[in-house]
N, C-alpha and C. Protein backbone atom coordinates (compact mmCIF):
# COMPACT_ATOMS: atom_id res chain seq x y z
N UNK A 1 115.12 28.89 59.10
CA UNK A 1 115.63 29.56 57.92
C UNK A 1 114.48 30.23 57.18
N UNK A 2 114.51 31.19 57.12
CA UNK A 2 113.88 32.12 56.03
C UNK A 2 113.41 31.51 54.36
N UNK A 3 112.23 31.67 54.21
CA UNK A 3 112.32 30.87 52.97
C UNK A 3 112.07 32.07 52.26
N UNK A 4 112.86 32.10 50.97
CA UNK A 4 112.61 33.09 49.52
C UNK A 4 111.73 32.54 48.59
N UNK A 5 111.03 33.54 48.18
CA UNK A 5 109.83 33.60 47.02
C UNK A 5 110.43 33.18 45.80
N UNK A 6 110.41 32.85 45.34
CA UNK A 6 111.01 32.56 43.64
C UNK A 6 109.77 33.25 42.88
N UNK A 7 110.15 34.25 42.11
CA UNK A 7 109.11 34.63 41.18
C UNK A 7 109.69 34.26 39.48
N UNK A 8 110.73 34.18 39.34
CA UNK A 8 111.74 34.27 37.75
C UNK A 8 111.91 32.57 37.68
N UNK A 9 111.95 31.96 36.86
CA UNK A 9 113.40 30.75 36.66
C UNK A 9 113.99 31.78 36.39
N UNK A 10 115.28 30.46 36.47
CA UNK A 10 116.71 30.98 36.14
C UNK A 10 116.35 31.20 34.20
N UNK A 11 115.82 30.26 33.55
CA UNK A 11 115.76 30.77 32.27
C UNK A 11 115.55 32.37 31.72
N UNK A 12 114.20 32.56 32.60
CA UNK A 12 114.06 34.13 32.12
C UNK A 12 114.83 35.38 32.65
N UNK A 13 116.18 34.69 34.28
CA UNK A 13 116.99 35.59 34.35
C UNK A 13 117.82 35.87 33.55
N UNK A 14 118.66 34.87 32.92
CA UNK A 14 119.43 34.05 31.88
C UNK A 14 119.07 35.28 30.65
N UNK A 15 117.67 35.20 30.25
CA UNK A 15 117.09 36.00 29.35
C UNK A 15 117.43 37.52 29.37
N UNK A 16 117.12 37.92 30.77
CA UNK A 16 116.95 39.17 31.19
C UNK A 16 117.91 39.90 31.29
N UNK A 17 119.19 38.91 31.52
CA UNK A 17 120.80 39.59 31.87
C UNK A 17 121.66 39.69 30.44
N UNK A 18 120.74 39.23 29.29
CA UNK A 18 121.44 39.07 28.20
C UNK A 18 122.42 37.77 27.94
N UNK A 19 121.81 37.27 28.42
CA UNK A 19 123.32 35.93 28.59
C UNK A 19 123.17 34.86 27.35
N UNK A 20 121.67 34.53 27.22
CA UNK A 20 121.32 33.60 26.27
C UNK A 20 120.11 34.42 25.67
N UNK A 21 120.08 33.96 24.43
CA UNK A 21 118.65 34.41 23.05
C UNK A 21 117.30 33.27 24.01
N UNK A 22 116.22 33.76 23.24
CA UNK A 22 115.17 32.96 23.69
C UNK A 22 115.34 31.73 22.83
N UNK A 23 115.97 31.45 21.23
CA UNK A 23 116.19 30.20 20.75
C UNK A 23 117.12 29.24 21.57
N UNK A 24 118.10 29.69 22.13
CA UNK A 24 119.16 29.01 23.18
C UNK A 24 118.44 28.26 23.97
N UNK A 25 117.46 29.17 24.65
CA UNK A 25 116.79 28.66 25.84
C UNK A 25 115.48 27.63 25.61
N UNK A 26 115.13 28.00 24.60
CA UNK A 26 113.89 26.52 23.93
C UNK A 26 114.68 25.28 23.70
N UNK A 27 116.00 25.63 23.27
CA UNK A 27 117.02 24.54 22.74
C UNK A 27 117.60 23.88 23.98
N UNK A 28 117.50 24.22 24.91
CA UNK A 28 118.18 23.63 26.16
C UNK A 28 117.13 23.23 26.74
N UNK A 29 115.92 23.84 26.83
CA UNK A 29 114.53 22.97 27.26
C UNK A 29 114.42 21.88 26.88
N UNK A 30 114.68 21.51 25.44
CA UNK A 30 113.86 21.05 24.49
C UNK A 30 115.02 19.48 25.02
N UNK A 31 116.39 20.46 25.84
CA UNK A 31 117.64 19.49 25.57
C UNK A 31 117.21 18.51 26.69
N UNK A 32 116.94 19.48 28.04
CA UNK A 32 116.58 18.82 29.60
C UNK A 32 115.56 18.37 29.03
N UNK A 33 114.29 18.47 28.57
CA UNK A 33 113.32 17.21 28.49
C UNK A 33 113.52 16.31 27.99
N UNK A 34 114.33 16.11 27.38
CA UNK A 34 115.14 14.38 26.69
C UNK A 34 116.12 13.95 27.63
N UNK A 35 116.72 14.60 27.96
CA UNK A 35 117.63 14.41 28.66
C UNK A 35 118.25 14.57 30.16
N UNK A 36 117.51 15.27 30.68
CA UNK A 36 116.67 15.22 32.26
C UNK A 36 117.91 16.40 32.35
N UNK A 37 118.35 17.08 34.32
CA UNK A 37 119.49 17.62 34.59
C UNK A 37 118.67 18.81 34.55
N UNK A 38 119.88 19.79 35.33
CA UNK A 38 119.25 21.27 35.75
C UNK A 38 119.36 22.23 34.68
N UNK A 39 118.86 22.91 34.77
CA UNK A 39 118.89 23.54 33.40
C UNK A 39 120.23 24.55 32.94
N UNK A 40 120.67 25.16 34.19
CA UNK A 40 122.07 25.67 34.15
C UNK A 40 122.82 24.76 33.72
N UNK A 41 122.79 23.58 34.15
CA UNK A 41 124.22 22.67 34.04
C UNK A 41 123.55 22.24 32.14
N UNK A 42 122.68 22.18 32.17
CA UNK A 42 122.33 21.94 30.28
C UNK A 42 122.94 22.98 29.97
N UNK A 43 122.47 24.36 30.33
CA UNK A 43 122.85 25.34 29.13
C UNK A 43 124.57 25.49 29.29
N UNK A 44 125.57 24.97 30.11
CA UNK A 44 126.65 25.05 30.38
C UNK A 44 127.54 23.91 29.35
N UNK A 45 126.41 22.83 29.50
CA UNK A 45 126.91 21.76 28.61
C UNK A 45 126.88 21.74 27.28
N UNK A 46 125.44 23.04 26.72
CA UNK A 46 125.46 23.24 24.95
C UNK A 46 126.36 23.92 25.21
N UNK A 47 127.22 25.03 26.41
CA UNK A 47 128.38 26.03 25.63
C UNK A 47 127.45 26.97 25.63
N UNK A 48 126.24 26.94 25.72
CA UNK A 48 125.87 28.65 25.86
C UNK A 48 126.04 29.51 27.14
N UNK A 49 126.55 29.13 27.92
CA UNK A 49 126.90 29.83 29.26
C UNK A 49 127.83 29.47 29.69
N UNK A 50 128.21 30.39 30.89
CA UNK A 50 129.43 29.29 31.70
C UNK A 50 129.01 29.63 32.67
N UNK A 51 129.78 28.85 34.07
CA UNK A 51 129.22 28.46 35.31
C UNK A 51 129.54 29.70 36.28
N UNK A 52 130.44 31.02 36.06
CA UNK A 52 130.06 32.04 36.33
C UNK A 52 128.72 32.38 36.19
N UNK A 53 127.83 32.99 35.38
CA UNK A 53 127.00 33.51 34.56
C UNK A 53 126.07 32.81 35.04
N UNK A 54 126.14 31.62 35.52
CA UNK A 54 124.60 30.81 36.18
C UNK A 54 124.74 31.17 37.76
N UNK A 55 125.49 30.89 38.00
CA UNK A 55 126.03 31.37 39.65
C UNK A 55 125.54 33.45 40.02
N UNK A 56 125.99 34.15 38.89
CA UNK A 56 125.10 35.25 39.36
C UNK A 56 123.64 35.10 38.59
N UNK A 57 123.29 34.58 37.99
CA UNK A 57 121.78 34.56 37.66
C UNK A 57 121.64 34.08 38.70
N UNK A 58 121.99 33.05 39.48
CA UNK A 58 120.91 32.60 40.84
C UNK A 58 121.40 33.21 41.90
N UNK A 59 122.28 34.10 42.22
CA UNK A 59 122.59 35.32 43.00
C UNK A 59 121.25 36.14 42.58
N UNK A 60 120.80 36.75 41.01
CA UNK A 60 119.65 37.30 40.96
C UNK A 60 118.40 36.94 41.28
N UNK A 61 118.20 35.69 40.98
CA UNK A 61 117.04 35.20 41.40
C UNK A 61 116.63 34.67 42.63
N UNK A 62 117.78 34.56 43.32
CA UNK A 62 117.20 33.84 44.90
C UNK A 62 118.25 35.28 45.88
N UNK A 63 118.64 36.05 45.31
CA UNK A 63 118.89 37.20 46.55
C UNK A 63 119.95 36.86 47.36
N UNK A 64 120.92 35.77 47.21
CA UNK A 64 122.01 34.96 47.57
C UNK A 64 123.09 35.93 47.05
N UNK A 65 123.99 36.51 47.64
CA UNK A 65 125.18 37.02 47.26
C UNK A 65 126.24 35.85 46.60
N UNK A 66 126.95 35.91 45.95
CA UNK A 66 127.65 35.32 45.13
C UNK A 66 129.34 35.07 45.60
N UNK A 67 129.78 34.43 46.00
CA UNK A 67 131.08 34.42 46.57
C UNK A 67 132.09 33.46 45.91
N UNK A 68 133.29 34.02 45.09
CA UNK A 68 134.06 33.29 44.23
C UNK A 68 135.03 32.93 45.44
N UNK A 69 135.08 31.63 45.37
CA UNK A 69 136.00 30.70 46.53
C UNK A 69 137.63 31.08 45.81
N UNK A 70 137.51 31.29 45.05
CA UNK A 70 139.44 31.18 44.42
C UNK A 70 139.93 31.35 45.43
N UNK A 71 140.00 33.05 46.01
CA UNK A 71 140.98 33.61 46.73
C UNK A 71 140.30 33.47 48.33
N UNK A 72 139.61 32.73 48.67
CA UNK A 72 138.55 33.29 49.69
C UNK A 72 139.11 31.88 50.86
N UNK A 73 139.90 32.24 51.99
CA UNK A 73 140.23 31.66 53.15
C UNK A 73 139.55 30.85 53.82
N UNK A 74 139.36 29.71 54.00
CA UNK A 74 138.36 28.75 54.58
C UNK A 74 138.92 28.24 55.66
N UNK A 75 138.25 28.44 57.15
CA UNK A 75 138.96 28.01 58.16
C UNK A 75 138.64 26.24 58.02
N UNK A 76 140.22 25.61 57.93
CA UNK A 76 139.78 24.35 58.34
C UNK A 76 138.85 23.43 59.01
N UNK A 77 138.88 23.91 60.31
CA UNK A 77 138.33 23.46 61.03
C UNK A 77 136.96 23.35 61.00
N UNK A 78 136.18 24.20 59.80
CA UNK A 78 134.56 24.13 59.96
C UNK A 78 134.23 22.56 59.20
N UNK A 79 135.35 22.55 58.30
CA UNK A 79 134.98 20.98 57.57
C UNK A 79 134.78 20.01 58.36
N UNK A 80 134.72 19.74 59.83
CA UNK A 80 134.38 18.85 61.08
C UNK A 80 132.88 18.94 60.87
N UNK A 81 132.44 20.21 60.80
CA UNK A 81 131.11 19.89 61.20
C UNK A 81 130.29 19.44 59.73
N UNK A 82 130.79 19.49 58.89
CA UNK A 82 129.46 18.40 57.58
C UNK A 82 130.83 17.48 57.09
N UNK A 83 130.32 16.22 56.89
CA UNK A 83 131.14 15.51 56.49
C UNK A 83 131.08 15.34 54.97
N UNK A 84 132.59 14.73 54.47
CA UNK A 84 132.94 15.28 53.01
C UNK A 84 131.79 14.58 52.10
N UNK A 85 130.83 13.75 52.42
CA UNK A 85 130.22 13.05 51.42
C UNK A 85 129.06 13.95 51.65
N UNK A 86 128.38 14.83 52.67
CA UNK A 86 127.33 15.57 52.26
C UNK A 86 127.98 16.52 51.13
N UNK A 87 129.44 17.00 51.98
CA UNK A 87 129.55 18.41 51.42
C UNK A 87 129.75 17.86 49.44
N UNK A 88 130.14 17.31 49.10
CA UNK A 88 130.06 16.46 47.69
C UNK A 88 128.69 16.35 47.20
N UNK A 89 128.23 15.79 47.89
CA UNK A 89 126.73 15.38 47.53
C UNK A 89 125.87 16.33 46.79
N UNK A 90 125.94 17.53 47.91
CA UNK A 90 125.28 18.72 47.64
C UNK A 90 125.84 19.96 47.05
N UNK A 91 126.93 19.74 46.66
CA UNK A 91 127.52 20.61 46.09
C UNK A 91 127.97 21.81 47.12
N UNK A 92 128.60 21.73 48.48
CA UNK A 92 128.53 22.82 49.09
C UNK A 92 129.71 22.93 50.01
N UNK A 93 130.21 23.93 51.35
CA UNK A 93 131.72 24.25 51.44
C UNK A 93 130.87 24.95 52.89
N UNK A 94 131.13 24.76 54.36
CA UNK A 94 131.23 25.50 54.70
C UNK A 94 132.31 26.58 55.20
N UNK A 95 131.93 27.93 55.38
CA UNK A 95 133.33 28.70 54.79
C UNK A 95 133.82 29.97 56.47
N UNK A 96 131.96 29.60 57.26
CA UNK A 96 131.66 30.64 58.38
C UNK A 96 131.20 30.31 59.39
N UNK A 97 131.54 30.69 60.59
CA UNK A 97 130.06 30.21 61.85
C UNK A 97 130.61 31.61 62.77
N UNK A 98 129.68 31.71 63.26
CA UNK A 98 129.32 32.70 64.37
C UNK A 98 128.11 32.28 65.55
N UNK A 99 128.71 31.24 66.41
CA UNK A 99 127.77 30.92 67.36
C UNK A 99 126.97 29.88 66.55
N UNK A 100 125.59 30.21 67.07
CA UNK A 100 124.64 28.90 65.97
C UNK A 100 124.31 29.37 64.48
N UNK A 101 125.07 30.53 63.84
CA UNK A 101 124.67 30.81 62.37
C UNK A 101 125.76 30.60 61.94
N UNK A 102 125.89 29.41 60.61
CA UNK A 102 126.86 28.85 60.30
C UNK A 102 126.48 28.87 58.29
N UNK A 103 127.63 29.92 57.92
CA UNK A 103 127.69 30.12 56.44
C UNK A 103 128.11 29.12 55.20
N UNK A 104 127.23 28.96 54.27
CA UNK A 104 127.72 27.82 53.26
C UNK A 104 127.88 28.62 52.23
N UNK A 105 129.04 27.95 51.04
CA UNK A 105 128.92 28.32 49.84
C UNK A 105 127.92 27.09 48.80
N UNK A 106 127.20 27.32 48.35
CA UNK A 106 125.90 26.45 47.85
C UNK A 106 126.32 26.82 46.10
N UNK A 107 126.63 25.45 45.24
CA UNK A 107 126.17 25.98 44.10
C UNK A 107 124.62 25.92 43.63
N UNK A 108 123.78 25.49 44.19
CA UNK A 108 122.51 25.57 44.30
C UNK A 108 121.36 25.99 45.70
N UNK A 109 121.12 27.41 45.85
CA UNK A 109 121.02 27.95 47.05
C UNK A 109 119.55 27.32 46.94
N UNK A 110 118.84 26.61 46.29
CA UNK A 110 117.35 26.15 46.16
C UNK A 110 117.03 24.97 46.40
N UNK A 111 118.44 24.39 46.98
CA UNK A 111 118.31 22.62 47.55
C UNK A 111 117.61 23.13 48.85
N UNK A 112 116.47 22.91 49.04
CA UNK A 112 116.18 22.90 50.52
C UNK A 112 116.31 21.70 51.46
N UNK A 113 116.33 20.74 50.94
CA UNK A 113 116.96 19.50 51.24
C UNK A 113 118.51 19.59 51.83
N UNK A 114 119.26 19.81 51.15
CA UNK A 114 120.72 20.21 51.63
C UNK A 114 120.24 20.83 52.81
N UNK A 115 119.88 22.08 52.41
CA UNK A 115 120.33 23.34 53.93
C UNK A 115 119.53 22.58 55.16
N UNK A 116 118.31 21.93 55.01
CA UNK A 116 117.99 21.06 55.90
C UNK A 116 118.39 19.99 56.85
N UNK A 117 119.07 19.42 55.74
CA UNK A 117 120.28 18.06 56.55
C UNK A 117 121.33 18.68 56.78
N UNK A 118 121.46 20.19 56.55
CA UNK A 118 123.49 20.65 57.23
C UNK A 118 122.62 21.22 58.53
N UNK A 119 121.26 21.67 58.91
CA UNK A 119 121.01 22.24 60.01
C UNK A 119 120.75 21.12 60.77
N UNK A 120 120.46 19.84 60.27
CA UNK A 120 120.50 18.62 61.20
C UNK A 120 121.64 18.02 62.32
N UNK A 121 122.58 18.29 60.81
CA UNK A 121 123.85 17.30 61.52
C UNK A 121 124.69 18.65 62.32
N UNK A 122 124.54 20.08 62.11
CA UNK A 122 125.43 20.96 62.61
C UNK A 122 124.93 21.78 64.16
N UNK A 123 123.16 20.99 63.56
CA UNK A 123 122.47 22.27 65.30
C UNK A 123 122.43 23.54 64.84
N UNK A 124 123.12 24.39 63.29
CA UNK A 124 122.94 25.66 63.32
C UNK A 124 122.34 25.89 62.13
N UNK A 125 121.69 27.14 62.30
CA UNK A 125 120.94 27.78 61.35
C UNK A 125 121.72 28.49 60.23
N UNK A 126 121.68 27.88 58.90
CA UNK A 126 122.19 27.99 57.80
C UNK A 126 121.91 29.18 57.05
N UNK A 127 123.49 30.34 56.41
CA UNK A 127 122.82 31.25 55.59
C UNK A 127 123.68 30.77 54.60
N UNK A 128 123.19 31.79 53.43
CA UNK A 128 123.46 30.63 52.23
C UNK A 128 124.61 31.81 50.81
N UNK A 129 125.23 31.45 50.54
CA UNK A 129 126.42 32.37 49.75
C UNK A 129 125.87 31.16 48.27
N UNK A 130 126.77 32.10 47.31
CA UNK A 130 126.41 30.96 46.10
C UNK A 130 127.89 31.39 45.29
N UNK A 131 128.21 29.97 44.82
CA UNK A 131 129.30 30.29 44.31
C UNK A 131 129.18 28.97 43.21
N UNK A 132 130.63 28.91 42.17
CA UNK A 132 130.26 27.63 41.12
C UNK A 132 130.27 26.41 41.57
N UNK A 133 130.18 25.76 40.22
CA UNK A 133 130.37 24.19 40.92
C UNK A 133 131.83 23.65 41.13
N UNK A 134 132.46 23.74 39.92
CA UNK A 134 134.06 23.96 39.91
C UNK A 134 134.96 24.76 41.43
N UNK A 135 134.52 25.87 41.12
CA UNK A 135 135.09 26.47 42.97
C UNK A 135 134.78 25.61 44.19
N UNK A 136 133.52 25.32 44.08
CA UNK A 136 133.01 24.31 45.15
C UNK A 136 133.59 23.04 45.49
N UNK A 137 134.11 22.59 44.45
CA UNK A 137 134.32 21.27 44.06
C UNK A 137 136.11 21.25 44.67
N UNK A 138 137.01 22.04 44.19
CA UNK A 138 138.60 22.49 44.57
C UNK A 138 138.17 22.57 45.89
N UNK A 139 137.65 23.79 46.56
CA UNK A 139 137.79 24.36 48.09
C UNK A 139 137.40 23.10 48.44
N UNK A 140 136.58 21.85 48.27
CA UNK A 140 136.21 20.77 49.13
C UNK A 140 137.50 19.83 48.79
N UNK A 141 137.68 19.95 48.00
CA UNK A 141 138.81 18.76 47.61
C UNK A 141 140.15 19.26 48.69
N UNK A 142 140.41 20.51 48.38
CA UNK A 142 141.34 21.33 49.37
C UNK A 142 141.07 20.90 50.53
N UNK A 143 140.26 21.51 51.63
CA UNK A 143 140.16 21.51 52.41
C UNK A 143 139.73 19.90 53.30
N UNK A 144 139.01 18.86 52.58
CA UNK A 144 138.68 17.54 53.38
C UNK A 144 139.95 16.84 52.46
N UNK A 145 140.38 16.70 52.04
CA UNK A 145 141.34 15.87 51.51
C UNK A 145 142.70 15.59 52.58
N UNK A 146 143.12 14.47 53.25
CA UNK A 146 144.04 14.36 53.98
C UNK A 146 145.23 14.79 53.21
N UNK A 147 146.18 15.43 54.50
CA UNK A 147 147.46 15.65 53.15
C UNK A 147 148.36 14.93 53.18
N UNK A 148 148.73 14.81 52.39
CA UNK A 148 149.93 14.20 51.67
C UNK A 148 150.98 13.79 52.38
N UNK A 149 151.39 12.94 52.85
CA UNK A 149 152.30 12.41 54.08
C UNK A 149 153.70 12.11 52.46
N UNK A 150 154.53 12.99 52.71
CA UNK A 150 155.61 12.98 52.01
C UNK A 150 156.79 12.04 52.36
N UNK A 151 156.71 11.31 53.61
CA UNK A 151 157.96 10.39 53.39
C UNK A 151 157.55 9.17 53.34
N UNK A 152 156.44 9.15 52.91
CA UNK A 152 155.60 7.23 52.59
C UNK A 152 156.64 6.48 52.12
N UNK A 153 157.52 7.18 51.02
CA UNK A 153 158.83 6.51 50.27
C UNK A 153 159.37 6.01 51.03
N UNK A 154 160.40 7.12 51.75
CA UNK A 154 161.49 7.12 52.41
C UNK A 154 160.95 6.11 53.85
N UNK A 155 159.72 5.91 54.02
CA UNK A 155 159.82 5.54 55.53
C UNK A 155 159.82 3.70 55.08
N UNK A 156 158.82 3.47 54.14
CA UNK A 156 158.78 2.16 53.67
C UNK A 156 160.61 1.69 52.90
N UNK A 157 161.79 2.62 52.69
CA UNK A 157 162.91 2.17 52.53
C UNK A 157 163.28 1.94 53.06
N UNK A 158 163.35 2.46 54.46
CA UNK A 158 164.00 2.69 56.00
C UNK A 158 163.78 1.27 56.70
N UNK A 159 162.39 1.11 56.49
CA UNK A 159 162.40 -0.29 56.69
C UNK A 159 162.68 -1.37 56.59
N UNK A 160 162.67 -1.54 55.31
CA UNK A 160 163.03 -2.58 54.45
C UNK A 160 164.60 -3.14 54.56
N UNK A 161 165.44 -1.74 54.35
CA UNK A 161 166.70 -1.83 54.67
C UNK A 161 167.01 -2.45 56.30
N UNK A 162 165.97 -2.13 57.32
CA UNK A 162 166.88 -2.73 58.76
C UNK A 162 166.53 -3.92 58.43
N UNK A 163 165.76 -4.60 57.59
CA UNK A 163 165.43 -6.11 57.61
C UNK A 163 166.54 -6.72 56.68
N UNK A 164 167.68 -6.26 55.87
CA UNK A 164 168.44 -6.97 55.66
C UNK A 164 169.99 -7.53 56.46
């Protein structure tokens, strides 16, 4: 995998895109050094941003295209290859593969850790989309979540009844 330069934090993209004042951003510093956590998810938690707005700041800063999962088709079947407690873990969805290049949606495209252990357990070389945490969080719940076996009722009555 290709590694990207980081020259910006996300603070001074944050800055740069107009999103937050420079007092916002001392105030959310000031918040993560007491209080530890990434600095997006602080400034999301004072209410000065929302989790759009951090998702393309790190589209700007790490060169990651930005992909809103709402409407966006996820073949089942790729959820075989990372299992649901990485994809949780790390905040991530895969959504693509083509041979050994296999596409994630990342709400943090700067875990190198993550993209490391999905090229472990998958054999393929990881490119990286960025999308929220919330989107991330549904499309995984969607997609690894067993479904819903609808006659659990009816089958446990069925039973019950030949035993009288």
């Amino acid at each position: 995998m290709a590694k990207r330069i980081i020259t910006k934090r996300i603070g001074e993209v944050l800055l740069e895109r107009g999103v937050i004042t420079r007092t916002k951003l001392e105030e959310a510093l000031a918040y993560q050094k007491a209080h530890g956590g990434l600095l997006g998810q602080v400034l999301i938690h004072l209410g000065y941003t929302t989790e759009e707005e951090i998702a393309l700041a790190l589209t700007a800063q790490y060169g990651f295209p930005y992909l809103p999962l709402d409407n966006y088709e996820i073949d089942g079947g790729l959820t075989s290859l990372i299992p649901e407690t990485v994809a949780r873990q790390y905040c991530l969805i895969p959504i693509d593969r083509i041979g050994n290049a296999l596409t994630l949606v990342m709400a943090d495209p700067s875990n190198v850790k993550a993209i490391e252990e999905v090229e472990l357990l998958t054999k393929c070389i990881v490119q990286t989309f960025v999308s929220t945490p919330t989107e991330i969080e549904k499309a995984i719940t969607k997609h690894y979540a067993p479904p819903k076996a609808a006659d659990n009722g009816a089958g446990d009555g069925g039973s019950s009844e030949t035993h009288h």
